[in-house]
C-alpha atoms as a PDB file:
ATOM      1  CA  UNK A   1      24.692   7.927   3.362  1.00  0.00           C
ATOM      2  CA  UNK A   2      22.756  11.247   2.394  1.00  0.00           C
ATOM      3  CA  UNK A   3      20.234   8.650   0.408  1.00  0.00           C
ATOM      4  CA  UNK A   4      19.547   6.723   3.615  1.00  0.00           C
ATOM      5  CA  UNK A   5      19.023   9.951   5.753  1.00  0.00           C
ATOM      6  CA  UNK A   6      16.241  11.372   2.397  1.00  0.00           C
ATOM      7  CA  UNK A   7      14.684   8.090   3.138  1.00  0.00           C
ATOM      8  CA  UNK A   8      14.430   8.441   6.499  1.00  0.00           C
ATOM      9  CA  UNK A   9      12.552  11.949   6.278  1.00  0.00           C
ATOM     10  CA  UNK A  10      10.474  10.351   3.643  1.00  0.00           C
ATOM     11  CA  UNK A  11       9.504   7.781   6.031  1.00  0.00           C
ATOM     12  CA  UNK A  12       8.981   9.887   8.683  1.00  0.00           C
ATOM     13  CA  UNK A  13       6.926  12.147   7.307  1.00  0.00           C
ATOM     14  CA  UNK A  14       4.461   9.362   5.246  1.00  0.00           C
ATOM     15  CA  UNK A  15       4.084   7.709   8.849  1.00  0.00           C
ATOM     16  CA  UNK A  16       2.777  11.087  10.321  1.00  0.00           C
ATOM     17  CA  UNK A  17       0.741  11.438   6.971  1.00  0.00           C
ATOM     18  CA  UNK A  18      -1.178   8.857   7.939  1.00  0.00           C
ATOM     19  CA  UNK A  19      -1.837   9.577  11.792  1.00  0.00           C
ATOM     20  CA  UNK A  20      -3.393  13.077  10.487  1.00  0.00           C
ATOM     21  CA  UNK A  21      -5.808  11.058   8.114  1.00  0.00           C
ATOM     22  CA  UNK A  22      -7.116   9.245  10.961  1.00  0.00           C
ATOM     23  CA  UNK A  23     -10.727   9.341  11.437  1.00  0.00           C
ATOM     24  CA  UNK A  24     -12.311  12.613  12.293  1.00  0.00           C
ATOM     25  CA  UNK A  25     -11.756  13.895  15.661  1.00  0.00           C
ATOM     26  CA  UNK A  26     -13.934  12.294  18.539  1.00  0.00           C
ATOM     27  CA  UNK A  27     -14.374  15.107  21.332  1.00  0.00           C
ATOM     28  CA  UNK A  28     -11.479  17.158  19.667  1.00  0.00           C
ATOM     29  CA  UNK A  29      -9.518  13.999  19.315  1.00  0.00           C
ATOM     30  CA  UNK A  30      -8.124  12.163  16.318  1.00  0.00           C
ATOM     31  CA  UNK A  31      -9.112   8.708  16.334  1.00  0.00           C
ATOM     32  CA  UNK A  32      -7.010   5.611  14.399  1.00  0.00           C
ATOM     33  CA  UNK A  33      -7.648   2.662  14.252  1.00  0.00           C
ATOM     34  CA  UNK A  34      -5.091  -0.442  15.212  1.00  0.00           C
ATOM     35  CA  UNK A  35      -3.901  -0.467  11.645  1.00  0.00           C
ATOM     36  CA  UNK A  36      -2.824   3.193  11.464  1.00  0.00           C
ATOM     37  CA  UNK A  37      -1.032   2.365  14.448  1.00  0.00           C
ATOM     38  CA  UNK A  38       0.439  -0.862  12.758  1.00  0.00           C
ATOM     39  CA  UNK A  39       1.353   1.023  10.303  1.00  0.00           C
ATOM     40  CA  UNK A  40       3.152   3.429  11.930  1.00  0.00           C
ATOM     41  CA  UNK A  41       4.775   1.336  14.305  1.00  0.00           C
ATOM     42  CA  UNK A  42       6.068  -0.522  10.966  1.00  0.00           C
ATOM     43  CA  UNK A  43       7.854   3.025  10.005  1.00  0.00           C
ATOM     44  CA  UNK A  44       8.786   4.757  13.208  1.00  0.00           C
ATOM     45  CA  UNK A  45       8.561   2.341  16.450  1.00  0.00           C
ATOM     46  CA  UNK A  46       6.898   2.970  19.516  1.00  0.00           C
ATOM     47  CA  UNK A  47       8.049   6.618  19.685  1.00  0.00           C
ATOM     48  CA  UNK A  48       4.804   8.391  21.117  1.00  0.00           C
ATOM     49  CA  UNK A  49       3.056   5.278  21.940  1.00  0.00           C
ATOM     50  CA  UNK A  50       1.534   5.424  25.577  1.00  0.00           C
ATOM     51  CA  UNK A  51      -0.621   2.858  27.583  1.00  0.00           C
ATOM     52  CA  UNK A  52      -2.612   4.192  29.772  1.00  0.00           C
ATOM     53  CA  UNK A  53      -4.027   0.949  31.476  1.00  0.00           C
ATOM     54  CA  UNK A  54      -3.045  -0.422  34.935  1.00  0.00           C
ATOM     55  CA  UNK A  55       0.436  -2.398  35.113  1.00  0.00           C
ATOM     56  CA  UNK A  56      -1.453  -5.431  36.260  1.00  0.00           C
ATOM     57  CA  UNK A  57      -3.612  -4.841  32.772  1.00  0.00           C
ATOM     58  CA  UNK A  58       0.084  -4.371  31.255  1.00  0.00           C
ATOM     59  CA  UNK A  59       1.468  -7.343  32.599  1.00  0.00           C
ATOM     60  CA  UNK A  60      -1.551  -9.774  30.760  1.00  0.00           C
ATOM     61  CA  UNK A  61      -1.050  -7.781  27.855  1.00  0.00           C
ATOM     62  CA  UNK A  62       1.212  -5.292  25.607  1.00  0.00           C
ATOM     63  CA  UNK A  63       2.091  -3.520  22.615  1.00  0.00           C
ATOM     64  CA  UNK A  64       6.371  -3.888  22.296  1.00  0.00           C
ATOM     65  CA  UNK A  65       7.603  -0.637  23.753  1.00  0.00           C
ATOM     66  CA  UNK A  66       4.906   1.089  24.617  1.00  0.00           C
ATOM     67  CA  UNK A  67       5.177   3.728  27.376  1.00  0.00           C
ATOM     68  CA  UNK A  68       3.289   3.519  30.559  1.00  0.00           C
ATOM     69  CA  UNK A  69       1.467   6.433  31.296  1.00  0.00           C
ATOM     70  CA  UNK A  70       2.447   7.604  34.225  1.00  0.00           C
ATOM     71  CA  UNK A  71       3.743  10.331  36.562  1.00  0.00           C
ATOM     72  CA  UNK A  72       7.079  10.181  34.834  1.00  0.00           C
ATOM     73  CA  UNK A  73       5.776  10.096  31.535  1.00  0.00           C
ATOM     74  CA  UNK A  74       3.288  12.965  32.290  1.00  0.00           C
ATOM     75  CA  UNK A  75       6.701  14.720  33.324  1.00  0.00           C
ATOM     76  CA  UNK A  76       8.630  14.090  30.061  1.00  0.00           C
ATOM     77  CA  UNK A  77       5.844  15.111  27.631  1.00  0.00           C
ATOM     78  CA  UNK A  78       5.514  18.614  29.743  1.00  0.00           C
ATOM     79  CA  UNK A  79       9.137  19.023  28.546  1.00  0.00           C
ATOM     80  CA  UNK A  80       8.116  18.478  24.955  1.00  0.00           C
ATOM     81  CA  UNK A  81       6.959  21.145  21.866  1.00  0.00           C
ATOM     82  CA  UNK A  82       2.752  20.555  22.212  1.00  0.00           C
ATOM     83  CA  UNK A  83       2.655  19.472  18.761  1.00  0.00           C
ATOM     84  CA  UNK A  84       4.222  16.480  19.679  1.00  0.00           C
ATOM     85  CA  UNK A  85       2.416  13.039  18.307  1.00  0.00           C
ATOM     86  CA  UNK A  86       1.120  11.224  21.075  1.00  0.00           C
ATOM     87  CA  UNK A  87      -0.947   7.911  20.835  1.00  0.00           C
ATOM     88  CA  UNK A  88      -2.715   6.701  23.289  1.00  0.00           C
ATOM     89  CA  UNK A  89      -4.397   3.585  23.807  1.00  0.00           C
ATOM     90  CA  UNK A  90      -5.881   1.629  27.165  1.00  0.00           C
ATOM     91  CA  UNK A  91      -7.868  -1.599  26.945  1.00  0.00           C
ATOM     92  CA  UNK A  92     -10.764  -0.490  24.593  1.00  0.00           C
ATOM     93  CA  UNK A  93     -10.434   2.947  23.813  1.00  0.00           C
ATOM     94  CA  UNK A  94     -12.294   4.646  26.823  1.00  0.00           C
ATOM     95  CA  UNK A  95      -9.687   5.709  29.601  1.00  0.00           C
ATOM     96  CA  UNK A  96      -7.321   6.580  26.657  1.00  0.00           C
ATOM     97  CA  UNK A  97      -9.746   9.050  25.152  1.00  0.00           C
ATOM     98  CA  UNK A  98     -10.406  10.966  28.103  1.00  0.00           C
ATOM     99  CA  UNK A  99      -6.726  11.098  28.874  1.00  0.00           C
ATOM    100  CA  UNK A 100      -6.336  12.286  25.162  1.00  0.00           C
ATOM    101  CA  UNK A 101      -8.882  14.708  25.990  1.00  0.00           C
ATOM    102  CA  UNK A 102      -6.984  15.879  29.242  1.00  0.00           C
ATOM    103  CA  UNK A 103      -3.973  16.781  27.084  1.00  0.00           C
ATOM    104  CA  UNK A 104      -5.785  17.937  24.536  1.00  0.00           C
ATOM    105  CA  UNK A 105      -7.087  20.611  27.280  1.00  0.00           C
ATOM    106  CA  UNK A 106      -3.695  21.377  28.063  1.00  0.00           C
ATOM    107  CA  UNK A 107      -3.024  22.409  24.902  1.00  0.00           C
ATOM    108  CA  UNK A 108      -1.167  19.429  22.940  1.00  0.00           C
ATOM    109  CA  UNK A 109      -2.261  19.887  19.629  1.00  0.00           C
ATOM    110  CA  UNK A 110      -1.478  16.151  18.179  1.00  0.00           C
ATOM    111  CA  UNK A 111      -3.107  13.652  20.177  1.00  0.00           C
ATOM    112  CA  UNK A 112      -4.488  10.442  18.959  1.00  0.00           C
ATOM    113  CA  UNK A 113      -6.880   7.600  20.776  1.00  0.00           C
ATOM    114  CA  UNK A 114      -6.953   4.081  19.206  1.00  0.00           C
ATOM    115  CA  UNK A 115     -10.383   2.869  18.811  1.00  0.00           C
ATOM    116  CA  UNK A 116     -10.807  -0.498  20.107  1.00  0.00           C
ATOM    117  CA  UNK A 117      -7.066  -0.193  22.293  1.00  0.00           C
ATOM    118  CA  UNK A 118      -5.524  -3.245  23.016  1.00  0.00           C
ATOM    119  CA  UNK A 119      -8.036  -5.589  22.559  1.00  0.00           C
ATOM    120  CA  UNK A 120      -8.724  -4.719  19.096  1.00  0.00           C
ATOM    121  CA  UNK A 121      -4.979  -4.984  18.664  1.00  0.00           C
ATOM    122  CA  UNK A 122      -5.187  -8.495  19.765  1.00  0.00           C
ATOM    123  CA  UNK A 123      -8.506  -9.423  17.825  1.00  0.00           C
ATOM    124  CA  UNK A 124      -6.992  -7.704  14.050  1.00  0.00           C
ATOM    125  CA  UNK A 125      -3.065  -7.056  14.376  1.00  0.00           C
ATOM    126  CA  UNK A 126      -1.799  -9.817  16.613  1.00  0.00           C
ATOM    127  CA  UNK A 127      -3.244 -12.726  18.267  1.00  0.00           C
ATOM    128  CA  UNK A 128      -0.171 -13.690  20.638  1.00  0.00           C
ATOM    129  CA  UNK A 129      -1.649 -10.572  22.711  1.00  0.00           C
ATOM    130  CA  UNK A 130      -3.160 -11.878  25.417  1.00  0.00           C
ATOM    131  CA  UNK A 131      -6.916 -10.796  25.619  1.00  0.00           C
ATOM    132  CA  UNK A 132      -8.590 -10.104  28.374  1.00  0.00           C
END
């Protein structure tokens, strides 16, 4: 049982190893890519994951338990530490990184954008995505 939990934590913290070698910040945000997401989604699920994108954008296309980005979810991360990892994504990269640039304002010290959002998700990490 105590090997499972070590493995956990050593999981854990190789997944947020590799959001804080994403690219060099972009406007005082960290920019991955869809396979640093992948790659943590692989290790860790959606936890952090927001989409920022319209719910009629949402309902063409998704990544598997994302968050919407909205009022309520702008409610719950004001409740959390500002170091919290947050990843956000839209559908190519723009509205995301000025929202990570909002929060970034606000003082959250661990924001990421994915370059290329959902429609690079689609195009290099899976086709079934719709693409629009």
């Amino acid at each position: 049982m105590r090997t499972q939990g070590l493995k956990f934590k050593i999981v854990l913290v190789i997944s947020f190893t590799l959001i804080s070698c994403g690219k060099s910040d972009h406007q005082g945000v960290r920019q991955i890519t869809v396979h640093e997401l992948k790659a943590r989604l692989d290790v860790t699920g959606p936890i952090g994951l927001y989409d920022v994108r319209t719910l009629e954008e949402i309902a063409i296309a998704s990544i598997k338990g994302a968050t919407v980005f909205n009022e309520k979810a702008r409610d719950t991360l004001e409740k959390l530490s500002k170091d919290t990892p947050i990843i956000l994504f839209c559908h190519r990269g723009g509205r995301s990184q000025k929202t990570a640039k909002m929060l970034s304002s606000r003082g959250y010290t661990n924001v990421s954008n994915v370059v290329g959002g959902i429609d690079a998700w689609a195009r290099e990490i899976d086709s079934t995505v719709s693409r629009y």
